[in-house]
PDB file of N, CA and C in Angstrom:
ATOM      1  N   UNK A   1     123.571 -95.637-111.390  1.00  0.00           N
ATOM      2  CA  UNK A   1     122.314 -96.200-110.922  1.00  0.00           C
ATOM      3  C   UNK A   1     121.177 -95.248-111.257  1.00  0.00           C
ATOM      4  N   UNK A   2     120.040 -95.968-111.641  1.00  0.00           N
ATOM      5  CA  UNK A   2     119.083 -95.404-111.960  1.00  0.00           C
ATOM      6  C   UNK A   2     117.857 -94.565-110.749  1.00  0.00           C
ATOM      7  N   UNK A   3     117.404 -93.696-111.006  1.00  0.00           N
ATOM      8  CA  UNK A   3     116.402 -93.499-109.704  1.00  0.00           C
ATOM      9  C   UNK A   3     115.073 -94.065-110.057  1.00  0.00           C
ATOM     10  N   UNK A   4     114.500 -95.309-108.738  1.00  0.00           N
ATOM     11  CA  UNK A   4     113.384 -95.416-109.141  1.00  0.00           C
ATOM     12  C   UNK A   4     112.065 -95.132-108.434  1.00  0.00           C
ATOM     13  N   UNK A   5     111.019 -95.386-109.221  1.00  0.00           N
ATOM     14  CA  UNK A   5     109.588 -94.610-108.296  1.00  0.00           C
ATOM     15  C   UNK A   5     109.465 -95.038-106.901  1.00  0.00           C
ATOM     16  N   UNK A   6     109.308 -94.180-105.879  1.00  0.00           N
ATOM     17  CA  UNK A   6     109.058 -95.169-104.516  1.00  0.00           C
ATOM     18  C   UNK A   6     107.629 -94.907-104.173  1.00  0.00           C
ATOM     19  N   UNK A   7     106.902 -95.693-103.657  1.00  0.00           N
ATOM     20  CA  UNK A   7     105.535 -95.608-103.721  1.00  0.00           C
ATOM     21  C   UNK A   7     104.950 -94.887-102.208  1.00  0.00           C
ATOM     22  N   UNK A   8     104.321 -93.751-102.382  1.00  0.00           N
ATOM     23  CA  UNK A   8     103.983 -93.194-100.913  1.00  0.00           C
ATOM     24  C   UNK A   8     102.295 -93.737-100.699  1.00  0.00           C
ATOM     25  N   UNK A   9     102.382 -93.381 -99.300  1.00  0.00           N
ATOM     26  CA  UNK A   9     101.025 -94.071 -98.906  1.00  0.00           C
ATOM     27  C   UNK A   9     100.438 -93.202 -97.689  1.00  0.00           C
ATOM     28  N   UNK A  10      99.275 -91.858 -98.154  1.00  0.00           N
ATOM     29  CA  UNK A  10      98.781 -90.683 -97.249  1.00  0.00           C
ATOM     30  C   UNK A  10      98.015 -91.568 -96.176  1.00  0.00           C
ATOM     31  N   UNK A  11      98.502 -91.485 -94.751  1.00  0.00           N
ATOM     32  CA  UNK A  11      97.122 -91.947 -93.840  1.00  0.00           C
ATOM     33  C   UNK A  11      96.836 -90.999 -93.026  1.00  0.00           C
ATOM     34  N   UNK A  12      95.040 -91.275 -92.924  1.00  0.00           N
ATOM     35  CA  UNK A  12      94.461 -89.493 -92.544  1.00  0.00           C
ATOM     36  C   UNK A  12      93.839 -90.508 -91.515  1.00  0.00           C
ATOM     37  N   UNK A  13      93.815 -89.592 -89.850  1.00  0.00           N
ATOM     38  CA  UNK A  13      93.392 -90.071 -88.746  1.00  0.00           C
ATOM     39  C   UNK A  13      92.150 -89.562 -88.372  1.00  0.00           C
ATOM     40  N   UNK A  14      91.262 -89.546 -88.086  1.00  0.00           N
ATOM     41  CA  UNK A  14      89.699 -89.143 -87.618  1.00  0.00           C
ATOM     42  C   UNK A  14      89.174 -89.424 -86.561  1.00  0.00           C
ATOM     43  N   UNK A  15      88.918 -88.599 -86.129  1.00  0.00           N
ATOM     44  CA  UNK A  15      87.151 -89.343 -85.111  1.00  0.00           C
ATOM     45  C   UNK A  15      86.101 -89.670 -85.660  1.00  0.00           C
ATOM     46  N   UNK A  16      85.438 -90.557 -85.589  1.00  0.00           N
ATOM     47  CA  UNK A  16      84.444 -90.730 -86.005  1.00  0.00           C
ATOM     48  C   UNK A  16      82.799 -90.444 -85.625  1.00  0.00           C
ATOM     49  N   UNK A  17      81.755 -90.207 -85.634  1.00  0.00           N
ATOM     50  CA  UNK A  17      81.197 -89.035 -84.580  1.00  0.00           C
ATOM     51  C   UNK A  17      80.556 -89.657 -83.741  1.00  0.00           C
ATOM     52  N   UNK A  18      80.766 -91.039 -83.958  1.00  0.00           N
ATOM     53  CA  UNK A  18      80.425 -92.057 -82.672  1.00  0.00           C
ATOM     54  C   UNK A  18      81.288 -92.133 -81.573  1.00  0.00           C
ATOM     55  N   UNK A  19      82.528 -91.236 -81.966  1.00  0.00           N
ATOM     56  CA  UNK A  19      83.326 -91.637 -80.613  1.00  0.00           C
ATOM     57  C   UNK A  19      83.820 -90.779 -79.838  1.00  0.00           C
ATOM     58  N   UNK A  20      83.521 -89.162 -80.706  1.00  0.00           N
ATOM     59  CA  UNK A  20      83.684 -88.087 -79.965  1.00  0.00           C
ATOM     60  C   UNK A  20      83.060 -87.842 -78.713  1.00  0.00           C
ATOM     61  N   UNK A  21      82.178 -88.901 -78.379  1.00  0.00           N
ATOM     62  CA  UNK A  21      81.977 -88.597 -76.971  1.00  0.00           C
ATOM     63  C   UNK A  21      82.612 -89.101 -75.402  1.00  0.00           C
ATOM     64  N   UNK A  22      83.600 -89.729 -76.153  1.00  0.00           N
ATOM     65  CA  UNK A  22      84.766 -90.101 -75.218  1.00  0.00           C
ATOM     66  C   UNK A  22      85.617 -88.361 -75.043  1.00  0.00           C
ATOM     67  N   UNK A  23      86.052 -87.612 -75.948  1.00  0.00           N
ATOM     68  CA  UNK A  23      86.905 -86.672 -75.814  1.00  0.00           C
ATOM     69  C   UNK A  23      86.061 -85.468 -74.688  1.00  0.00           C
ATOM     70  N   UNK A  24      84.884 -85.691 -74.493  1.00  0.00           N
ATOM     71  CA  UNK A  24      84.293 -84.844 -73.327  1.00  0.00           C
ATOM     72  C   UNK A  24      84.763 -85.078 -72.404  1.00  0.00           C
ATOM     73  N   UNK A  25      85.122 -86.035 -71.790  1.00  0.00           N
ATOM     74  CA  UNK A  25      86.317 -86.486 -70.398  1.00  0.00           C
ATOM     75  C   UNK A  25      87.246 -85.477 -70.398  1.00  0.00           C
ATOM     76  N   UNK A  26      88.194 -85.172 -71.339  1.00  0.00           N
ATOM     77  CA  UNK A  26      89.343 -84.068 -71.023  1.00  0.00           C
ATOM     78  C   UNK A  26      88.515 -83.200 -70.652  1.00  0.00           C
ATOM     79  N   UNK A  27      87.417 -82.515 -70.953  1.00  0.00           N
ATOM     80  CA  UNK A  27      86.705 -81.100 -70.746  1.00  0.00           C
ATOM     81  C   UNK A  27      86.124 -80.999 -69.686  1.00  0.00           C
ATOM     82  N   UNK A  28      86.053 -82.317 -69.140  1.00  0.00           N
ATOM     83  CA  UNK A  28      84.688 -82.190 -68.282  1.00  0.00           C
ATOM     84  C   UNK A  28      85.826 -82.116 -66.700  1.00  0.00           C
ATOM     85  N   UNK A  29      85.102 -80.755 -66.009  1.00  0.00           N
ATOM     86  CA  UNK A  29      85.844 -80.091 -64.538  1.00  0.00           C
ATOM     87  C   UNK A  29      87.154 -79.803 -65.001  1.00  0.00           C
ATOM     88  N   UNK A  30      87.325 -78.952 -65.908  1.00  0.00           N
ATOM     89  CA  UNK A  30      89.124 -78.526 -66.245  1.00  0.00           C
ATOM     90  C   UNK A  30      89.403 -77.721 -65.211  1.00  0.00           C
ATOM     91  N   UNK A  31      88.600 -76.586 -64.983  1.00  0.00           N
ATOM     92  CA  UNK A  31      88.624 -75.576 -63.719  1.00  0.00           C
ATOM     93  C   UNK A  31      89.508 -76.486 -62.510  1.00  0.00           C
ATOM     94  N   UNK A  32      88.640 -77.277 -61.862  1.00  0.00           N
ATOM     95  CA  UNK A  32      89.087 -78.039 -61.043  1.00  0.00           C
ATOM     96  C   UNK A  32      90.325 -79.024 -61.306  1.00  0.00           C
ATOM     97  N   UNK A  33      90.576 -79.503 -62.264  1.00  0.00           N
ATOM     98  CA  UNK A  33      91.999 -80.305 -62.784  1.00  0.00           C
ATOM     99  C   UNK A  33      92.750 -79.412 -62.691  1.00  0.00           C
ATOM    100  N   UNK A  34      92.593 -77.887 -63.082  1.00  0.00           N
ATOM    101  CA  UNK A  34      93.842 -76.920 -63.385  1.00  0.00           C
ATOM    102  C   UNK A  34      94.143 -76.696 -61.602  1.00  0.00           C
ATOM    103  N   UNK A  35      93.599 -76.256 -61.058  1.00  0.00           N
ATOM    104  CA  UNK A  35      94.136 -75.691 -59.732  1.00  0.00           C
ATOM    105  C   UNK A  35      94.458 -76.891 -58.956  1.00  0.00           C
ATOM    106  N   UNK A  36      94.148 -78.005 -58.959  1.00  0.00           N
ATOM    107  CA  UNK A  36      94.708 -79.278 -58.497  1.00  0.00           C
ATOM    108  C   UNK A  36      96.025 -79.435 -58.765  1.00  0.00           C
ATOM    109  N   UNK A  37      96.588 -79.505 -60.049  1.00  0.00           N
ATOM    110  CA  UNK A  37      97.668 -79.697 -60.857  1.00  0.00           C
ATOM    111  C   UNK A  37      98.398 -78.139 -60.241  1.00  0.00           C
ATOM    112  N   UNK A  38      97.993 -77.317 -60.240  1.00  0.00           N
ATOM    113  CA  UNK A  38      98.702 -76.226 -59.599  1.00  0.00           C
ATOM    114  C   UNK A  38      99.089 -76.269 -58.252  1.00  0.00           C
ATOM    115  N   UNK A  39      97.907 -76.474 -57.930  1.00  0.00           N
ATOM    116  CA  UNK A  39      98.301 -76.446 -56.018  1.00  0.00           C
ATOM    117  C   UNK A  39      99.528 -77.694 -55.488  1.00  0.00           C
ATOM    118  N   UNK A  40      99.398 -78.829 -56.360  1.00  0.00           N
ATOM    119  CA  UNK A  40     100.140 -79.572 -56.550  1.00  0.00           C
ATOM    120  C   UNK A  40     101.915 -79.104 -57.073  1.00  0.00           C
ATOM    121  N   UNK A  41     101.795 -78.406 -58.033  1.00  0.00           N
ATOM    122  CA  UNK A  41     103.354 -77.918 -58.366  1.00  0.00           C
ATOM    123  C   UNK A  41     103.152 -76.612 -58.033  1.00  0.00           C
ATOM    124  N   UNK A  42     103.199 -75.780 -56.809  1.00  0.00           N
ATOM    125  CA  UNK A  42     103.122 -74.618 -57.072  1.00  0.00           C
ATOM    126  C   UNK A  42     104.341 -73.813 -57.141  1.00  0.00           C
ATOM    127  N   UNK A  43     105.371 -74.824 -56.608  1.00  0.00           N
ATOM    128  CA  UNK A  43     106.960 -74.040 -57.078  1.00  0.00           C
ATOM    129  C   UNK A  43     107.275 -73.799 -58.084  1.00  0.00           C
ATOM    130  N   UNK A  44     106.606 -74.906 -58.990  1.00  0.00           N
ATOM    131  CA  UNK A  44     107.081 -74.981 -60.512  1.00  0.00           C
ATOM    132  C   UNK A  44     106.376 -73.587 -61.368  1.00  0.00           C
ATOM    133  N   UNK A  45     105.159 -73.935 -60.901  1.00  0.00           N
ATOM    134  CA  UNK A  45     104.166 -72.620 -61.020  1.00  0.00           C
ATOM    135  C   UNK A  45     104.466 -71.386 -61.082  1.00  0.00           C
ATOM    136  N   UNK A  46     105.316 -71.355 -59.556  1.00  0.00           N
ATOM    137  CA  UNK A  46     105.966 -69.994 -59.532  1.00  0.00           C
ATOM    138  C   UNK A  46     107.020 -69.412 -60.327  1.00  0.00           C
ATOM    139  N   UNK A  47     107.965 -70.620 -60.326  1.00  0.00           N
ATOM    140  CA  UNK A  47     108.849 -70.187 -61.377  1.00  0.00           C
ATOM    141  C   UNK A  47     108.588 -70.160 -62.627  1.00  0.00           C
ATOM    142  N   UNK A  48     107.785 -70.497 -63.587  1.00  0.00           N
ATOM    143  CA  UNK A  48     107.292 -70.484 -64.686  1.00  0.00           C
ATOM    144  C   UNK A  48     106.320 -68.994 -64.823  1.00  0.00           C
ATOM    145  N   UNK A  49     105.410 -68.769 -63.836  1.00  0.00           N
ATOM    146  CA  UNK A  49     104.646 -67.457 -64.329  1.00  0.00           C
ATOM    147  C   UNK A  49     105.373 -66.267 -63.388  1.00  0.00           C
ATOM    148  N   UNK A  50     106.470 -66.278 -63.226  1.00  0.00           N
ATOM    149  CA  UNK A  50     106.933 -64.988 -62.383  1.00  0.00           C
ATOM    150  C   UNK A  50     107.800 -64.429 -63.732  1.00  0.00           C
ATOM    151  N   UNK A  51     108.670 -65.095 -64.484  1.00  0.00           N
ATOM    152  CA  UNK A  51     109.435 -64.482 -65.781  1.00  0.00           C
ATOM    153  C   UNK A  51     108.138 -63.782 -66.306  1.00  0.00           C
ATOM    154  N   UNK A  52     107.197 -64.787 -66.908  1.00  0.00           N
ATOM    155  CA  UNK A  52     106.270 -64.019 -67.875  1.00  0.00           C
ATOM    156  C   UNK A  52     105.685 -62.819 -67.526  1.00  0.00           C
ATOM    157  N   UNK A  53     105.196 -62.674 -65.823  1.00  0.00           N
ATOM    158  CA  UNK A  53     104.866 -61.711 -65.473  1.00  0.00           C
ATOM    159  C   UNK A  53     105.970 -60.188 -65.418  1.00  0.00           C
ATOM    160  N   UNK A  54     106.760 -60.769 -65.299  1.00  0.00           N
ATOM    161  CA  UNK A  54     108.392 -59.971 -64.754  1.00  0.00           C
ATOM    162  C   UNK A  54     108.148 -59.327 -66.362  1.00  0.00           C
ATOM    163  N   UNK A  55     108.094 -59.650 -67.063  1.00  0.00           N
ATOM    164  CA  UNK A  55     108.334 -59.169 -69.061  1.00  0.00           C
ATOM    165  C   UNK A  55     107.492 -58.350 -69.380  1.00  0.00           C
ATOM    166  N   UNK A  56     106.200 -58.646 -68.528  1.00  0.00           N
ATOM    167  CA  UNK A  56     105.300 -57.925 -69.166  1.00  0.00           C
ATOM    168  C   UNK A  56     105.324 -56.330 -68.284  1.00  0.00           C
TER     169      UNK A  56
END
């Protein structure tokens, strides 16, 4: 059997700069999302930054 050409097809994803102003939502009060989300798991918290601290 012969090998034949297979045809590829590059797709490139963007913002467009009309819509980057939706992505300010993630940014906007992170301070406050982070210690929420913490105070919320803080066992998990603990066990996750006590190794890293323990290493260093």
């Amino acid at each position: 059997m012969g090998k034949q050409p297979v045809k590829m097809r590059a797709v490139v994803y963007a913002l467009s700069p009309f819509q980057q102003k939706i992505m300010s939502g993630l940014w906007k009060d992170l301070p406050a999302k982070i210690t929420h989300k913490v105070s919320e798991n803080w066992i998990s918290a603990t066990l996750l930054l006590t190794p890293l601290v323990g290493t260093y």
